[in-house]
C-alpha atoms as a PDB file:
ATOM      1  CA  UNK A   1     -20.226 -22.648  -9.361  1.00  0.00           C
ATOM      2  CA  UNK A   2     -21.270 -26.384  -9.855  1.00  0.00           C
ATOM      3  CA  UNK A   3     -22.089 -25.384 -13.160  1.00  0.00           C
ATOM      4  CA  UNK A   4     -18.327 -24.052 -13.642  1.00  0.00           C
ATOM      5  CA  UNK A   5     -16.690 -27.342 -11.863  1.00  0.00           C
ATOM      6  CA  UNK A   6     -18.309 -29.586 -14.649  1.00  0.00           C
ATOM      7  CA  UNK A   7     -16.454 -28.279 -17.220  1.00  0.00           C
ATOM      8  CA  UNK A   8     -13.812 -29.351 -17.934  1.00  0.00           C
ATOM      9  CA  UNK A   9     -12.491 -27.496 -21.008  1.00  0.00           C
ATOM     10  CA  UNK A  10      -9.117 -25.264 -20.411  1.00  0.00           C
ATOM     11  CA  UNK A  11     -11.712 -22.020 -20.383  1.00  0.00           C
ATOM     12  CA  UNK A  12     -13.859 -24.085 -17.795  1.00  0.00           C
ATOM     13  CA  UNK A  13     -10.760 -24.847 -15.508  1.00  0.00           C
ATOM     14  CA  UNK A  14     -10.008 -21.075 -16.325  1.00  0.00           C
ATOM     15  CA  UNK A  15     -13.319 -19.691 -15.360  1.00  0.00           C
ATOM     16  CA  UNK A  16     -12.907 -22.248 -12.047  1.00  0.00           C
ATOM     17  CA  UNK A  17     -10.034 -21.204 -11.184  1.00  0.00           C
ATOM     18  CA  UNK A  18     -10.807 -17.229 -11.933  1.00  0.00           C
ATOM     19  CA  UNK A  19     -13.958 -17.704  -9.499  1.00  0.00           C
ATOM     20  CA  UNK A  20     -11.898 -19.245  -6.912  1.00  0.00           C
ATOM     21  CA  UNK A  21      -9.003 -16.452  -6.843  1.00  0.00           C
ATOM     22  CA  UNK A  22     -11.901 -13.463  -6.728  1.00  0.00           C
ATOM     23  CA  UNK A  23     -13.755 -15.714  -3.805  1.00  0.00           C
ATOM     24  CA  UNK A  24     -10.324 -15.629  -1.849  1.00  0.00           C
ATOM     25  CA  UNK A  25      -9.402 -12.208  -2.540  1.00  0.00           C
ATOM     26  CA  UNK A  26     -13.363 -10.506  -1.716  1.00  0.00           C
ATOM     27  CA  UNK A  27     -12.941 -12.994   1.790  1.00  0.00           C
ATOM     28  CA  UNK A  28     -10.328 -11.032   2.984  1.00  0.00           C
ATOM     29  CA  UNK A  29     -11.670  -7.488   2.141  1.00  0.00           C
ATOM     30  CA  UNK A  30     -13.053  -4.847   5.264  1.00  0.00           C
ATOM     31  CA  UNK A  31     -16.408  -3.129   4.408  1.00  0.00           C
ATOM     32  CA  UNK A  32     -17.743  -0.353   6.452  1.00  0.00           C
ATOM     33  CA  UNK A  33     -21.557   1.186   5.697  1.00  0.00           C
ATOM     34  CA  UNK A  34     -20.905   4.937   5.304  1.00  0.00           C
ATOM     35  CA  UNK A  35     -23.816   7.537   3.879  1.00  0.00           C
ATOM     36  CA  UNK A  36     -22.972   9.687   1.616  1.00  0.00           C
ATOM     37  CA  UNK A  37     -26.226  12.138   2.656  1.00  0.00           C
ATOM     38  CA  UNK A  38     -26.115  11.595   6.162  1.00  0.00           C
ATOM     39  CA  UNK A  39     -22.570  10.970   7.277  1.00  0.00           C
ATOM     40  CA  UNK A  40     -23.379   8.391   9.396  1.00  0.00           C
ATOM     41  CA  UNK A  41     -20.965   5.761   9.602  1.00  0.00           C
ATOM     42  CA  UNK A  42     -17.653   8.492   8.452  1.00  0.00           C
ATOM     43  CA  UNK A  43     -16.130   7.445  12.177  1.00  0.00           C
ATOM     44  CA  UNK A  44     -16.480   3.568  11.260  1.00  0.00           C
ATOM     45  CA  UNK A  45     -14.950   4.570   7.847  1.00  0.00           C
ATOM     46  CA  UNK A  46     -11.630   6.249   9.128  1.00  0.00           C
ATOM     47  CA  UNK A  47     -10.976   3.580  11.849  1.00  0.00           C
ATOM     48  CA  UNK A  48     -11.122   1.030   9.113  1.00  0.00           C
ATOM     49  CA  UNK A  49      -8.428   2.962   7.345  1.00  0.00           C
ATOM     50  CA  UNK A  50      -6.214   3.497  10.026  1.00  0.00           C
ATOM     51  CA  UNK A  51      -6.716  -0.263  10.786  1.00  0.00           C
ATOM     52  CA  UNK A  52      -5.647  -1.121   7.140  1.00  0.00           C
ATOM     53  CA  UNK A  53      -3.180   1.162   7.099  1.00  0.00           C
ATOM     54  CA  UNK A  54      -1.441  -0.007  10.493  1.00  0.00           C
ATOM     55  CA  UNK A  55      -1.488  -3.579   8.468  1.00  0.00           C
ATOM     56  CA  UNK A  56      -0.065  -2.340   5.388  1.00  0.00           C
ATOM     57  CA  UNK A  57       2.696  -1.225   7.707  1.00  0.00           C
ATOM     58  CA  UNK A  58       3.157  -4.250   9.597  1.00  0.00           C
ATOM     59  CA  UNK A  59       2.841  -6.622   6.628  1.00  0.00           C
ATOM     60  CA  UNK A  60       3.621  -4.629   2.681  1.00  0.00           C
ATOM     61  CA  UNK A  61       5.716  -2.139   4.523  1.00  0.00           C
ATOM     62  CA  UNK A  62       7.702  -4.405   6.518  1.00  0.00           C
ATOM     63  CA  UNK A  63       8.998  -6.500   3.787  1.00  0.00           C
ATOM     64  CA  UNK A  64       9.602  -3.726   1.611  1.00  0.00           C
ATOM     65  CA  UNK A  65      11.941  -1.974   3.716  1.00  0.00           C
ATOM     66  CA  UNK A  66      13.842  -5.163   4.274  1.00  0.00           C
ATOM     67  CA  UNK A  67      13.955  -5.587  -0.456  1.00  0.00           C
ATOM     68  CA  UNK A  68      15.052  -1.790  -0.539  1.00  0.00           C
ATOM     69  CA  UNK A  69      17.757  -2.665   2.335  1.00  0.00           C
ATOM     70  CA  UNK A  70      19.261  -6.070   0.728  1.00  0.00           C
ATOM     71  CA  UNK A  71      19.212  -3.942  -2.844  1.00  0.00           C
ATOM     72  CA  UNK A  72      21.052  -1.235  -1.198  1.00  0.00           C
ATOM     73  CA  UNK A  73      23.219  -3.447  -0.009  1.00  0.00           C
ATOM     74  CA  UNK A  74      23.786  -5.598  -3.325  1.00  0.00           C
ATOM     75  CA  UNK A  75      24.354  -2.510  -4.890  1.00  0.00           C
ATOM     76  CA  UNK A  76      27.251  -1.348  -2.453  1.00  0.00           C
ATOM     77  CA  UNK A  77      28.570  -4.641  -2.511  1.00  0.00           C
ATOM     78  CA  UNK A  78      28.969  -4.256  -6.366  1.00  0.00           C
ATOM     79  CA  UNK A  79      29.876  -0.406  -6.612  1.00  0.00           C
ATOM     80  CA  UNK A  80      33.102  -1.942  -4.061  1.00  0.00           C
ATOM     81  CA  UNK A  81      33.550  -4.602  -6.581  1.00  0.00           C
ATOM     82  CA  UNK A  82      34.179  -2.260  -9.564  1.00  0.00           C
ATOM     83  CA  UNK A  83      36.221  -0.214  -7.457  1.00  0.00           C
ATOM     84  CA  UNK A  84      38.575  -3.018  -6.651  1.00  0.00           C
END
Protein backbone atom coordinates (compact mmCIF):
# COMPACT_ATOMS: atom_id res chain seq x y z
CA UNK A 1 0.00 0.00 0.00
CA UNK A 2 2.83 2.58 0.77
CA UNK A 3 4.37 1.28 -2.15
CA UNK A 4 1.06 2.19 -4.24
CA UNK A 5 0.67 5.85 -2.48
CA UNK A 6 4.18 6.85 -3.91
CA UNK A 7 3.22 6.74 -7.20
CA UNK A 8 2.04 9.07 -8.56
CA UNK A 9 1.43 8.20 -12.23
CA UNK A 10 -2.48 8.14 -13.41
CA UNK A 11 -2.11 4.01 -13.18
CA UNK A 12 -0.56 4.60 -9.60
CA UNK A 13 -3.52 6.93 -8.48
CA UNK A 14 -5.59 4.15 -10.34
CA UNK A 15 -4.16 1.20 -8.59
CA UNK A 16 -4.63 3.60 -5.16
CA UNK A 17 -7.69 4.27 -5.65
CA UNK A 18 -8.73 0.50 -6.94
CA UNK A 19 -7.13 -0.79 -3.50
CA UNK A 20 -9.05 1.63 -1.55
CA UNK A 21 -12.65 0.84 -3.16
CA UNK A 22 -11.95 -3.24 -2.69
CA UNK A 23 -10.68 -2.33 1.13
CA UNK A 24 -14.17 -0.54 1.65
CA UNK A 25 -16.25 -2.93 -0.08
CA UNK A 26 -14.42 -6.50 1.71
CA UNK A 27 -15.01 -4.16 5.29
CA UNK A 28 -18.47 -4.40 4.99
CA UNK A 29 -18.82 -8.11 3.91
CA UNK A 30 -20.39 -11.07 6.64
CA UNK A 31 -18.31 -14.33 6.68
CA UNK A 32 -19.52 -17.37 8.39
CA UNK A 33 -17.05 -20.73 8.73
CA UNK A 34 -19.21 -23.54 7.29
CA UNK A 35 -17.66 -27.30 6.47
CA UNK A 36 -18.40 -28.67 3.63
CA UNK A 37 -17.56 -32.48 5.19
CA UNK A 38 -18.87 -31.95 8.44
CA UNK A 39 -21.74 -29.51 8.32
CA UNK A 40 -20.76 -27.76 11.11
CA UNK A 41 -21.40 -24.25 11.02
CA UNK A 42 -24.77 -24.77 8.17
CA UNK A 43 -27.00 -23.05 11.23
CA UNK A 44 -24.44 -19.98 11.40
CA UNK A 45 -24.65 -20.01 7.53
CA UNK A 46 -28.54 -19.63 7.12
CA UNK A 47 -28.89 -17.02 9.95
CA UNK A 48 -26.37 -14.96 8.10
CA UNK A 49 -28.62 -15.14 5.09
CA UNK A 50 -31.70 -14.39 6.60
CA UNK A 51 -29.80 -11.49 8.32
CA UNK A 52 -28.65 -10.21 4.83
CA UNK A 53 -31.63 -10.80 3.39
CA UNK A 54 -33.82 -8.86 6.10
CA UNK A 55 -31.18 -5.89 5.09
CA UNK A 56 -31.56 -6.18 1.51
CA UNK A 57 -35.19 -5.62 2.36
CA UNK A 58 -34.87 -2.82 4.59
CA UNK A 59 -32.20 -1.00 2.55
CA UNK A 60 -32.09 -2.28 -1.75
CA UNK A 61 -35.69 -3.24 -1.40
CA UNK A 62 -36.94 -0.25 0.20
CA UNK A 63 -35.74 2.20 -2.27
CA UNK A 64 -36.64 0.18 -5.08
CA UNK A 65 -40.17 -0.03 -4.41
CA UNK A 66 -40.29 3.69 -3.87
CA UNK A 67 -38.16 4.09 -8.10
CA UNK A 68 -40.82 1.48 -9.43
CA UNK A 69 -43.67 3.69 -7.60
CA UNK A 70 -42.47 7.36 -8.83
CA UNK A 71 -41.96 5.52 -12.52
CA UNK A 72 -45.38 4.24 -12.31
CA UNK A 73 -46.45 7.28 -11.51
CA UNK A 74 -44.43 9.38 -14.23
CA UNK A 75 -45.70 7.08 -16.55
CA UNK A 76 -49.51 7.67 -15.65
CA UNK A 77 -48.88 11.15 -15.43
CA UNK A 78 -47.74 11.03 -19.15
CA UNK A 79 -50.21 8.27 -20.57
CA UNK A 80 -53.00 11.32 -19.08
CA UNK A 81 -50.96 13.79 -20.92
CA UNK A 82 -51.32 12.14 -24.38
CA UNK A 83 -54.77 11.53 -23.67
CA UNK A 84 -55.54 15.16 -23.15
Amino acid sequence: RDALQEEKSYMGTLATSMALMLEEFYAGLTSVGLSARTGEGVDDFFDAVQRAAAEYDETYGAELAARKKAAAEAEAARRRGDLG
